[in-house]
N, C-alpha and C. Protein backbone atom coordinates (compact mmCIF):
# COMPACT_ATOMS: atom_id res chain seq x y z
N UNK A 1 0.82 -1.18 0.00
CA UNK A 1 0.00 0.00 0.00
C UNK A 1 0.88 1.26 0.00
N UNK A 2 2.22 1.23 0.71
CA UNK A 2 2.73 2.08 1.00
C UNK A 2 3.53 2.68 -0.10
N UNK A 3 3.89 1.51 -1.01
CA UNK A 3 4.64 1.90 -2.36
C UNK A 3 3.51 2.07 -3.42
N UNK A 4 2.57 1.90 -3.30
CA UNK A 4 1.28 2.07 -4.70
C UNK A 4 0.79 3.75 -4.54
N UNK A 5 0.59 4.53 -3.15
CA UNK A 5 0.47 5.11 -2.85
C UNK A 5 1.66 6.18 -3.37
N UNK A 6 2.38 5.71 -2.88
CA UNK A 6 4.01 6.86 -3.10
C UNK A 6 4.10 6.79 -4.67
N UNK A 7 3.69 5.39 -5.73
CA UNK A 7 3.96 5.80 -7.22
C UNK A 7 2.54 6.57 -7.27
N UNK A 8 1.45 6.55 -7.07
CA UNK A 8 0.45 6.88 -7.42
C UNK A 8 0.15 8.46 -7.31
N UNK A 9 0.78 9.31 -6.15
CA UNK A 9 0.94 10.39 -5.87
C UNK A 9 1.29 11.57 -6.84
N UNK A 10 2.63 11.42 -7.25
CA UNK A 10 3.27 12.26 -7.93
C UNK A 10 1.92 12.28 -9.30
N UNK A 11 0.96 11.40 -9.94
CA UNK A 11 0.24 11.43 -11.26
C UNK A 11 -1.28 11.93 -10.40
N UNK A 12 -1.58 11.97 -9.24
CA UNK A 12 -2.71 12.36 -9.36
C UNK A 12 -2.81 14.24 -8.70
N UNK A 13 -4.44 14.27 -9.37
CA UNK A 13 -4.67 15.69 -9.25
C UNK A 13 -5.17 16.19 -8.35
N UNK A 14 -5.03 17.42 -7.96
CA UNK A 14 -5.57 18.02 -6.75
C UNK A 14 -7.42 17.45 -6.88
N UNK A 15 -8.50 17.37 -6.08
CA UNK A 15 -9.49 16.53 -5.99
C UNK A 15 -9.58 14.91 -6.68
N UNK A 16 -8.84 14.15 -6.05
CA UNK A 16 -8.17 12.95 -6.54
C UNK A 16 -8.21 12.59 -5.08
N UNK A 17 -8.79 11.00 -4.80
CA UNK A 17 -8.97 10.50 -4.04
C UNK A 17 -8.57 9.14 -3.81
N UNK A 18 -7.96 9.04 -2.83
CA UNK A 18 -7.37 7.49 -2.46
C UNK A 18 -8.35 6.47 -1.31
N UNK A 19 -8.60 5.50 -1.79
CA UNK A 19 -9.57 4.74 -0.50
C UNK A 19 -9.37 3.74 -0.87
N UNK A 20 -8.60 3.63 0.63
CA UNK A 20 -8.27 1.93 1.18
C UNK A 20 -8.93 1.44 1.84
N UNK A 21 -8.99 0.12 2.20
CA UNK A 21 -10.07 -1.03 2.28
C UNK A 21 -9.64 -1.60 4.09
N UNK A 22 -10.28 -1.31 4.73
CA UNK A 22 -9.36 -1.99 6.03
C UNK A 22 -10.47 -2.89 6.63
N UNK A 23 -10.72 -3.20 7.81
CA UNK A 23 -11.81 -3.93 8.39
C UNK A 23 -12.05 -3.56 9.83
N UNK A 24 -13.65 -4.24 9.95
CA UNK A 24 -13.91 -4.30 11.35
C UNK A 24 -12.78 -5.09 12.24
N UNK A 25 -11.80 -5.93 11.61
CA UNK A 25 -11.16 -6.22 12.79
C UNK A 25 -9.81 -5.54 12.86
N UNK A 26 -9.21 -4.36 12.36
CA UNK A 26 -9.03 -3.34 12.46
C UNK A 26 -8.77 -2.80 14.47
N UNK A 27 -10.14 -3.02 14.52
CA UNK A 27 -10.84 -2.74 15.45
C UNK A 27 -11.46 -3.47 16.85
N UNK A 28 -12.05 -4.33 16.39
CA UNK A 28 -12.67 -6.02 17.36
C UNK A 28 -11.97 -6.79 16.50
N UNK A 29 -10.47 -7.13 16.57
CA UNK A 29 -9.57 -8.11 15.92
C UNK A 29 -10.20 -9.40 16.71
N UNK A 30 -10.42 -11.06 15.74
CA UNK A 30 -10.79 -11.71 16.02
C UNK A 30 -9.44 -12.73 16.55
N UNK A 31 -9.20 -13.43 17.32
CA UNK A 31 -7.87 -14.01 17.89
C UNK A 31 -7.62 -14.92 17.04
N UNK A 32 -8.30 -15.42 16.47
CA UNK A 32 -8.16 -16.48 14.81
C UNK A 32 -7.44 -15.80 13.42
N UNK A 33 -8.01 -14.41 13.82
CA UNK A 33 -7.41 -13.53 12.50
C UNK A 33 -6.34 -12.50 12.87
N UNK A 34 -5.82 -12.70 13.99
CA UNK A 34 -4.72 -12.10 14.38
C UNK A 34 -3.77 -11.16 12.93
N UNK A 35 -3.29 -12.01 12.65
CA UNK A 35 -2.36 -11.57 10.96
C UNK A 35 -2.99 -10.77 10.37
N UNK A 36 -4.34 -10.91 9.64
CA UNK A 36 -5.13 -10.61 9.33
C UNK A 36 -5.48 -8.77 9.93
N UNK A 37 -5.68 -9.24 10.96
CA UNK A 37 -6.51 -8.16 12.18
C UNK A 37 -5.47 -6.86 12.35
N UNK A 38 -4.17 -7.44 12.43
CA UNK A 38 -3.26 -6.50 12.33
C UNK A 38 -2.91 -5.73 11.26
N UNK A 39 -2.82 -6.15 10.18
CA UNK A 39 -2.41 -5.00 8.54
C UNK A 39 -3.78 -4.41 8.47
N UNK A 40 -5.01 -4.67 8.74
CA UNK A 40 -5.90 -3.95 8.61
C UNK A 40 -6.15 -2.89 9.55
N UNK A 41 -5.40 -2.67 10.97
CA UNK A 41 -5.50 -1.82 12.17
C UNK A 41 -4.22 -0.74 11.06
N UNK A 42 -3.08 -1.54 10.60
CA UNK A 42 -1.71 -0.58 9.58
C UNK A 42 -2.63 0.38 8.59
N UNK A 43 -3.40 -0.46 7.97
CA UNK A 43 -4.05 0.78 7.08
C UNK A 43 -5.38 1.65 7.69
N UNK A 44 -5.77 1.47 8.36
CA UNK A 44 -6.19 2.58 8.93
C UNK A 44 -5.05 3.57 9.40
N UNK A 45 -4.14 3.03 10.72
CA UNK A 45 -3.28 4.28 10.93
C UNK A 45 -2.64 4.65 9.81
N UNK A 46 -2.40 3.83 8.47
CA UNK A 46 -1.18 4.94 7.64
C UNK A 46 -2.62 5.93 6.85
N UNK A 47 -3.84 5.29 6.52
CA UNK A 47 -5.11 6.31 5.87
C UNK A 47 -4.95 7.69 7.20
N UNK A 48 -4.81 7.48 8.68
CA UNK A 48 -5.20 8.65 8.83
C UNK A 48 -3.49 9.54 8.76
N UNK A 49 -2.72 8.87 9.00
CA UNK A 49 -1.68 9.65 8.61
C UNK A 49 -0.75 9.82 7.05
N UNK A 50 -1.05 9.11 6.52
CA UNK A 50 -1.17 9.77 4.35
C UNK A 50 -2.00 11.04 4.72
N UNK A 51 -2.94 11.21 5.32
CA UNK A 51 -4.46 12.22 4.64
C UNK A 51 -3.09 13.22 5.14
N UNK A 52 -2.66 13.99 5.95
CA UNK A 52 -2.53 15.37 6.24
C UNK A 52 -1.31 15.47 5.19
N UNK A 53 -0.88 14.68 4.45
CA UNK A 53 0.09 14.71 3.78
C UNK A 53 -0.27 14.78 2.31
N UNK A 54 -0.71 14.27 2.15
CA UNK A 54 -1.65 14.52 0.94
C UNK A 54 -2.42 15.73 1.02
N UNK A 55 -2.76 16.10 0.98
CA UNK A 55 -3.61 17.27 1.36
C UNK A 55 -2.83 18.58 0.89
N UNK A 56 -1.84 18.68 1.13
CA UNK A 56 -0.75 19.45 0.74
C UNK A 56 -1.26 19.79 -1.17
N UNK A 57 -1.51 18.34 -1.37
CA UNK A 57 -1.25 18.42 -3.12
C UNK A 57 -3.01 18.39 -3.51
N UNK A 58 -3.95 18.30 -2.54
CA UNK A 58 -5.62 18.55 -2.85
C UNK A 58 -5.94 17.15 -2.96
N UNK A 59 -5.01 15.92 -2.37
CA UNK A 59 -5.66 14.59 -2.59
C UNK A 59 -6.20 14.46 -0.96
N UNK A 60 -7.22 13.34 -1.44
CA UNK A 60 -7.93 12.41 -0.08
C UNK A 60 -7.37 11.57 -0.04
N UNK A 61 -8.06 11.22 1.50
CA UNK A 61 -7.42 9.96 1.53
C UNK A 61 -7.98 9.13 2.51
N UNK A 62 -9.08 8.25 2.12
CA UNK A 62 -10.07 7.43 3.50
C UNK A 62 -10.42 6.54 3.16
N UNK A 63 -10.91 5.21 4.24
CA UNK A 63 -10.89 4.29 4.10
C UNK A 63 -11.97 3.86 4.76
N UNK A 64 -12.68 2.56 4.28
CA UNK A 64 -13.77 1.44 4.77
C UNK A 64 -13.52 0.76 5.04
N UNK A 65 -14.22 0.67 6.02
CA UNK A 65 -13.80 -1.11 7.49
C UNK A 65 -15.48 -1.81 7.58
N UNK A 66 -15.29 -2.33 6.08
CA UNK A 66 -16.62 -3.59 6.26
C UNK A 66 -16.52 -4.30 7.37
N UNK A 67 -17.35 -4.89 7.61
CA UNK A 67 -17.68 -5.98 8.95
C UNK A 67 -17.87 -7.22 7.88
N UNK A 68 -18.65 -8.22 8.13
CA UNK A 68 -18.81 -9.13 7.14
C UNK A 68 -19.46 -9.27 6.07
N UNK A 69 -18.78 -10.03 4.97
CA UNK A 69 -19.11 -9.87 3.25
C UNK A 69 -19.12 -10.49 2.81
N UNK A 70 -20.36 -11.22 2.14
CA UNK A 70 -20.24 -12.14 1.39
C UNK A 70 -19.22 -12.15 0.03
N UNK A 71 -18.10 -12.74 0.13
CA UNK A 71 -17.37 -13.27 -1.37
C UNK A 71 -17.33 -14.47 -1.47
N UNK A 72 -16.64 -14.85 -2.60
CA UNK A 72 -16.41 -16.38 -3.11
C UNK A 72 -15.41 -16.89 -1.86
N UNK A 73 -14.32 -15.65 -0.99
CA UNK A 73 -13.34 -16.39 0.01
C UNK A 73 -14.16 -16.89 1.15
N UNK A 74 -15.45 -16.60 1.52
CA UNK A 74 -15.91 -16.91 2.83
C UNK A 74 -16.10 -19.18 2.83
N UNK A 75 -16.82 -19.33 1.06
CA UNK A 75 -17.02 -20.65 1.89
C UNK A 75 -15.71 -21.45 1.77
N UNK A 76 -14.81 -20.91 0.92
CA UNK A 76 -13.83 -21.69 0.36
C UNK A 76 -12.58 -21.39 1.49
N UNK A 77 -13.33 -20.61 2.72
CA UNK A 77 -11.83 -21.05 3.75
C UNK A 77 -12.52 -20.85 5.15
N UNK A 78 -14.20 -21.57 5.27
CA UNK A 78 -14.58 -21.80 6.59
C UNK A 78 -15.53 -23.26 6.42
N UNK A 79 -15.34 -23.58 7.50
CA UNK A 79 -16.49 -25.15 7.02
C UNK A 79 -17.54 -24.67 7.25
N UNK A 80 -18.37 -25.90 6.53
CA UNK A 80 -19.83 -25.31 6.30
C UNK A 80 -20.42 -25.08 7.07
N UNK A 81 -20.52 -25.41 8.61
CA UNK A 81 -21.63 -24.90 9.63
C UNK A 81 -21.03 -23.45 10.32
N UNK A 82 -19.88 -23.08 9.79
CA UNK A 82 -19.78 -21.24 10.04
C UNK A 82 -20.35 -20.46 8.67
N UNK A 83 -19.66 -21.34 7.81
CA UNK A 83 -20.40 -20.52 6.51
C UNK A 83 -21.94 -19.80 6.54
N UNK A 84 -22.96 -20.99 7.16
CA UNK A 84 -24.63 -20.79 7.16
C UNK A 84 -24.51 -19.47 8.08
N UNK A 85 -23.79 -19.33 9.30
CA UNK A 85 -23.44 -18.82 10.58
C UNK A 85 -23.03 -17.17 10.15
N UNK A 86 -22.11 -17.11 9.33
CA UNK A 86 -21.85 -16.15 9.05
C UNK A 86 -22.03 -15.36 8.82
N UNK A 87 -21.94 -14.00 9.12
CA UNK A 87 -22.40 -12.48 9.38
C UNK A 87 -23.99 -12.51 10.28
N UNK A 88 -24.53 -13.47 10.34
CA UNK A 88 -25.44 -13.89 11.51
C UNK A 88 -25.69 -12.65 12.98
N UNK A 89 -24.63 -12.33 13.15
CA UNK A 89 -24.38 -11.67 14.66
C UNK A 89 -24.05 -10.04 14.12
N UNK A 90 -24.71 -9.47 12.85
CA UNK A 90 -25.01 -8.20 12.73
C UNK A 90 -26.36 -7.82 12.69
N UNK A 91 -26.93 -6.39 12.66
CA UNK A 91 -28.10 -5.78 12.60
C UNK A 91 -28.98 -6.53 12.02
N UNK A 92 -28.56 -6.92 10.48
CA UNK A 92 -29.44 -7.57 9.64
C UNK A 92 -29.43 -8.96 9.49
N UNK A 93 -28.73 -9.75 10.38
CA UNK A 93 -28.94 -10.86 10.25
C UNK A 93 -28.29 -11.89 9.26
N UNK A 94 -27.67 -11.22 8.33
CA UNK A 94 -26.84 -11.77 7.51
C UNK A 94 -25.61 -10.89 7.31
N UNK A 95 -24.64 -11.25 6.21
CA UNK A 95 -23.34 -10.42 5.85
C UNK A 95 -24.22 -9.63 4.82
N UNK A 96 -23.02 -8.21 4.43
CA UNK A 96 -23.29 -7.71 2.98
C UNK A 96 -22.95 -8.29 1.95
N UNK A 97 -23.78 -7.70 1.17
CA UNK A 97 -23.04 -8.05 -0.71
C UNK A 97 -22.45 -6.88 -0.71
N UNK A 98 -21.59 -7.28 -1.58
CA UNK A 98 -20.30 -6.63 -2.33
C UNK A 98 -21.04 -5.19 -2.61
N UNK A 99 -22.22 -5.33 -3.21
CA UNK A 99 -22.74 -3.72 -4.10
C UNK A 99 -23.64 -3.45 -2.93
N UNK A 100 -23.73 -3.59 -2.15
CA UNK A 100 -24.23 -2.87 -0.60
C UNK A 100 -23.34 -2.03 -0.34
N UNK A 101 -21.87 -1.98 -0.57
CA UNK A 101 -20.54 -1.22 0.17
C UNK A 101 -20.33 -0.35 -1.08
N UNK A 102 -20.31 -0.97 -2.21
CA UNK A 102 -20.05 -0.33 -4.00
C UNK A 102 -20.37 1.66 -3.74
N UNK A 103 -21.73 1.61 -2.71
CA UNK A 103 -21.86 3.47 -3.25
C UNK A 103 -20.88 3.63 -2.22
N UNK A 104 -20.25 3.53 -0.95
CA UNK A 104 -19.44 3.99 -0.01
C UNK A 104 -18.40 4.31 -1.02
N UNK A 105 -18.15 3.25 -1.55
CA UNK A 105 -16.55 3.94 -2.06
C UNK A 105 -16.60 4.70 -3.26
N UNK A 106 -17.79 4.96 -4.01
CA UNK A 106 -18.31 5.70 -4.71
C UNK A 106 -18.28 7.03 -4.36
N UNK A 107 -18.99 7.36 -3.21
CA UNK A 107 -19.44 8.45 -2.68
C UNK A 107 -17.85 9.36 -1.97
N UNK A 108 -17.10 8.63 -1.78
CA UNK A 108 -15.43 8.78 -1.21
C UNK A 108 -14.42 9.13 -2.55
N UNK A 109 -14.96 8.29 -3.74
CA UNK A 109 -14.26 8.80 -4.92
C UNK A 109 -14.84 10.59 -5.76
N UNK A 110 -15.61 10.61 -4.70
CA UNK A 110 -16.75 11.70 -5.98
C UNK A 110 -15.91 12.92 -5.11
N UNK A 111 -16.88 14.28 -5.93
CA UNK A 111 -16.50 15.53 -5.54
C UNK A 111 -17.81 15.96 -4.18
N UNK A 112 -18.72 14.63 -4.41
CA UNK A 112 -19.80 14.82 -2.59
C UNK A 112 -18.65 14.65 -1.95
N UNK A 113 -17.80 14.08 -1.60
CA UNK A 113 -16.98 13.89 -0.81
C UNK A 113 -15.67 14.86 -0.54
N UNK A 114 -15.67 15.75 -1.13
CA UNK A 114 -14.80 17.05 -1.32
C UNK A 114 -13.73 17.63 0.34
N UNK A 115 -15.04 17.54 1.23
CA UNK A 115 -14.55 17.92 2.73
C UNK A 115 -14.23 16.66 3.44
N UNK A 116 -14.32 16.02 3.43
CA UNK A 116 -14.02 14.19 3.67
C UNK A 116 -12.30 13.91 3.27
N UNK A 117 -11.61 13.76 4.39
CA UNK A 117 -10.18 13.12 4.56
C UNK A 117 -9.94 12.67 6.15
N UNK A 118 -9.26 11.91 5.78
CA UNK A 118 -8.56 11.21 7.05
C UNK A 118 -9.87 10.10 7.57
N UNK A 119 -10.91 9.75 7.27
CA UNK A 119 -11.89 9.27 8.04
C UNK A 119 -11.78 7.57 7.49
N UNK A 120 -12.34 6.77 8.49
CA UNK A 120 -12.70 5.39 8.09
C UNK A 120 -14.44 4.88 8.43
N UNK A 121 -14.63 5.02 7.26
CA UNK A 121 -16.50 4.80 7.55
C UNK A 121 -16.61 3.13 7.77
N UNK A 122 -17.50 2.84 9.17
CA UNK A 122 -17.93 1.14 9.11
C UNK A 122 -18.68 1.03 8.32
N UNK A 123 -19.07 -0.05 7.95
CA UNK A 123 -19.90 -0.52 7.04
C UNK A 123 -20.25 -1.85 7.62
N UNK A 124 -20.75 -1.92 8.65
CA UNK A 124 -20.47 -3.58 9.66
C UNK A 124 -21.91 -3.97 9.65
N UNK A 125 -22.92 -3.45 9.21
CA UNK A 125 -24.29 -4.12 9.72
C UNK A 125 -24.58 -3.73 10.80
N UNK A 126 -24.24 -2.60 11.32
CA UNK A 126 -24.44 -2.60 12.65
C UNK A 126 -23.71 -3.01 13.78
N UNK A 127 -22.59 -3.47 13.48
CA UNK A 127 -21.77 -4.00 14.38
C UNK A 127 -20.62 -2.72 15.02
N UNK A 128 -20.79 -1.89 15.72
CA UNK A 128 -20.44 -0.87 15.93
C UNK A 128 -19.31 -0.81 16.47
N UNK A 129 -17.88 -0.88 15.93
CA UNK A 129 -16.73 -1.13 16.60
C UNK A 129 -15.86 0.07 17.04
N UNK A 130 -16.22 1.11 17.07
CA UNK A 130 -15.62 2.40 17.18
C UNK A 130 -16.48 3.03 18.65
């Protein structure tokens, strides 16, 4: 992240926006996802410390910490009676789809988002980890 960022810099334009992807465990790190739990807590702190630096040149710079999501990685690396289980223990009762989160980072790439830096929006279902 840290080198995609540093080539990516010097080519983009003042209202030019960067958004990285971190997670709820970020935050409520799960003791199973330790590894995991940790590079996602790294990109939050380097999103809030890139933003004041960036800023200098008119770029953003913020990031989303989904909670649970349905992809193709969930059944293909949990057995099947967590799979059914899964995202279960948010607001709605299940995980998100992918295009549930799609306008967040939409709305972070646009010029609505103009006064918006340094921030990490959840996106957890309700799972309120902040």
């Amino acid at each position: 992240m840290f080198w995609l960022c540093r080539a990516a810099l010097p080519r983009m334009q003042p209202g030019s926006a960067i958004i990285n992807t971190a997670s709820i465990q970020a935050y409520d790190p799960s003791p199973q996802l330790l590894p995991y739990a940790a590079t996602k807590g790294a990109i939050v702190n380097f999103t809030k410390g890139l933003s004041p630096i960036t800023m200098k040149q008119g770029v953003r710079v913020n990031a989303v910490a989904p909670g649970p999501v349905w992809t193709p990685l969930i059944p293909s690396t949990m057995p099947p009676d967590k799979v059914k289980r899964f995202g279960g223990d948010t607001a709605f009762g299940r995980p998100a789809q992918p295009a549930e989160l799609a306008p967040l980072f939409v709305f972070l790439a646009s010029n609505d988002a103009r006064f918006v830096t340094g921030e990490v929006f959840a996106a957890t279902g309700g799972q309120t980890p902040f």
